[in-house]
C-alpha atoms as a PDB file:
ATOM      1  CA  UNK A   1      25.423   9.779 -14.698  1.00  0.00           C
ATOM      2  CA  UNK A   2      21.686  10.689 -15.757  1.00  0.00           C
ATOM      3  CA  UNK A   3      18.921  10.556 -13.397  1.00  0.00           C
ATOM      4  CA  UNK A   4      16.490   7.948 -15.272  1.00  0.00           C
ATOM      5  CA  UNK A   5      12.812   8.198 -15.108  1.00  0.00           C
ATOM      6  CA  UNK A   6      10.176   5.091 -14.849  1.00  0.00           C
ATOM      7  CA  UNK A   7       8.570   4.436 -17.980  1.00  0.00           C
ATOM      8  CA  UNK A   8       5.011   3.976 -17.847  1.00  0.00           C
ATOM      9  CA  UNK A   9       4.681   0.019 -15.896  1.00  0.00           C
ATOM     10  CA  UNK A  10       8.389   0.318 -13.516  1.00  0.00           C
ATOM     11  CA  UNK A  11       7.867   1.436 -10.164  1.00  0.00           C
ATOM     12  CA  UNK A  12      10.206   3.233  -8.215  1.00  0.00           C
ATOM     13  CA  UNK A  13      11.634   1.415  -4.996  1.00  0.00           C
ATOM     14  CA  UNK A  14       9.134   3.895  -2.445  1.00  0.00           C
ATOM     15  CA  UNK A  15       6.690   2.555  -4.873  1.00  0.00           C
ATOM     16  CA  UNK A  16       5.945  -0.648  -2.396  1.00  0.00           C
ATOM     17  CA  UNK A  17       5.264   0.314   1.101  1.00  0.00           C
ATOM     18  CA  UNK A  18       6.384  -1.625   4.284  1.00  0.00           C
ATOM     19  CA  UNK A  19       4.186  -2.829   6.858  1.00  0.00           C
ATOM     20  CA  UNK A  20       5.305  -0.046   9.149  1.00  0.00           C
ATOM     21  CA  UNK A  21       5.138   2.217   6.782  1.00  0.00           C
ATOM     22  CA  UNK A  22       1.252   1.773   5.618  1.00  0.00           C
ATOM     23  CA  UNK A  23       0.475   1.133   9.659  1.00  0.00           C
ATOM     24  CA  UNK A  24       2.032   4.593  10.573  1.00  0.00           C
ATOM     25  CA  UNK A  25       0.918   6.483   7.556  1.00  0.00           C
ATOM     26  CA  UNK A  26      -2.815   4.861   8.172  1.00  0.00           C
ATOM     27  CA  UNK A  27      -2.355   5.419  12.254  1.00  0.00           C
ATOM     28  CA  UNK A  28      -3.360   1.674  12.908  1.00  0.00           C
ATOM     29  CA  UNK A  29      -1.935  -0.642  14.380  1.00  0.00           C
ATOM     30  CA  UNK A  30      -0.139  -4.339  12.911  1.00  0.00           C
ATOM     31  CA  UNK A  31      -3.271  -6.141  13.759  1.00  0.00           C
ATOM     32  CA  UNK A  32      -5.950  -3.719  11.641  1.00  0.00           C
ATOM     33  CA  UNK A  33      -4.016  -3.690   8.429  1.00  0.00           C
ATOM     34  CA  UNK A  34      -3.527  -7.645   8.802  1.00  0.00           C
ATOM     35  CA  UNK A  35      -7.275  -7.568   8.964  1.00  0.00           C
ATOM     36  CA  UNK A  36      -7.220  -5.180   5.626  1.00  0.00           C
ATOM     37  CA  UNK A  37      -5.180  -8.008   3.935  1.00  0.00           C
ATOM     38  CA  UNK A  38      -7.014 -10.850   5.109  1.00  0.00           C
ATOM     39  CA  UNK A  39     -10.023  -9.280   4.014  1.00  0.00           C
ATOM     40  CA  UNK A  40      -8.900  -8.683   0.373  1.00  0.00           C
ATOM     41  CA  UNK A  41      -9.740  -4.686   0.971  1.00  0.00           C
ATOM     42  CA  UNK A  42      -5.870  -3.849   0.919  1.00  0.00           C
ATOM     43  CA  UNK A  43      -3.508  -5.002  -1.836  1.00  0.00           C
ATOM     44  CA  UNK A  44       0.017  -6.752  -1.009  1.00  0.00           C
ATOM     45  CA  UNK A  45       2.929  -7.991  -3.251  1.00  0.00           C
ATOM     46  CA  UNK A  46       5.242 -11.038  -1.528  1.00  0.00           C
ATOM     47  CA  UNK A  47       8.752 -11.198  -2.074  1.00  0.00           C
ATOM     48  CA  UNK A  48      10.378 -14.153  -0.620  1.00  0.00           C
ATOM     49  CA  UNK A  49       9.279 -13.903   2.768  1.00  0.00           C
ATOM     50  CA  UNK A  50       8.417  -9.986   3.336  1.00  0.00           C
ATOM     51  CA  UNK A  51       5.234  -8.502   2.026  1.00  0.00           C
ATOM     52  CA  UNK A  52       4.669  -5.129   0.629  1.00  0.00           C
ATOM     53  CA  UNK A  53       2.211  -2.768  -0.044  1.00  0.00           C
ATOM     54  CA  UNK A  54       1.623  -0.460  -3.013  1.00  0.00           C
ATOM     55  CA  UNK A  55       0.907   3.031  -2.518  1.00  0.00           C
ATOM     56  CA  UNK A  56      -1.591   2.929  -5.259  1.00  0.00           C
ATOM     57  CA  UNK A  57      -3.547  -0.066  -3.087  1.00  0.00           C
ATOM     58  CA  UNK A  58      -3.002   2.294  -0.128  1.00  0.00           C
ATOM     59  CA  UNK A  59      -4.449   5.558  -2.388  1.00  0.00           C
ATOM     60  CA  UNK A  60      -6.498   3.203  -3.339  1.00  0.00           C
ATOM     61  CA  UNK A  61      -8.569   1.793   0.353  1.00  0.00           C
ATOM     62  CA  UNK A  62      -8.253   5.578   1.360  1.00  0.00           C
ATOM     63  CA  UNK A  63     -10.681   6.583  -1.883  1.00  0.00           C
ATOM     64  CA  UNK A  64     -12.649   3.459  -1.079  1.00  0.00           C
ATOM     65  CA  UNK A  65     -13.188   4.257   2.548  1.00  0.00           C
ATOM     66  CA  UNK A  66     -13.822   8.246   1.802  1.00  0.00           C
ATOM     67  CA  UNK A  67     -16.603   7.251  -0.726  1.00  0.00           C
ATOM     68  CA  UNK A  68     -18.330   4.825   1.903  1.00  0.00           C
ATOM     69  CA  UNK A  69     -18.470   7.143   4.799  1.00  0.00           C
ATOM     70  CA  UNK A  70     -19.716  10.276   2.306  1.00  0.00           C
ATOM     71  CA  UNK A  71     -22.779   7.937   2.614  1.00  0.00           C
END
């Protein structure tokens, strides 16, 4: 058995985040990253009925966020 690596466009499975997961990573709660996806400022993915978050959306609002408050 060979351990395979992505090519460039798979993701890995810990490539999509759960809820929990982003919420305790972040250290908000549900209800603030709910408002993050209502508000279009945090990517999700859908899959049937459970949603998921990239890490690269989560990299992704932490850059975004860093660069506003160095203002």
């Amino acid at each position: 058995m060979t351990d395979r690596t992505p090519h460039p466009g798979e993701y890995s499975a810990a490539a999509l985040l759960t809820v929990p997961e982003v919420c305790n990573t972040l250290k908000i709660s549900r209800g603030q990253l709910y408002q993050l996806i209502h508000a279009r400022k945090l990517e999700t993915v859908k899959i049937g009925r459970s949603r998921r978050i990239p890490q690269s959306a989560v990299k992704e609002l932490i850059e975004r966020l860093r660069a506003e408050g160095a203002h």
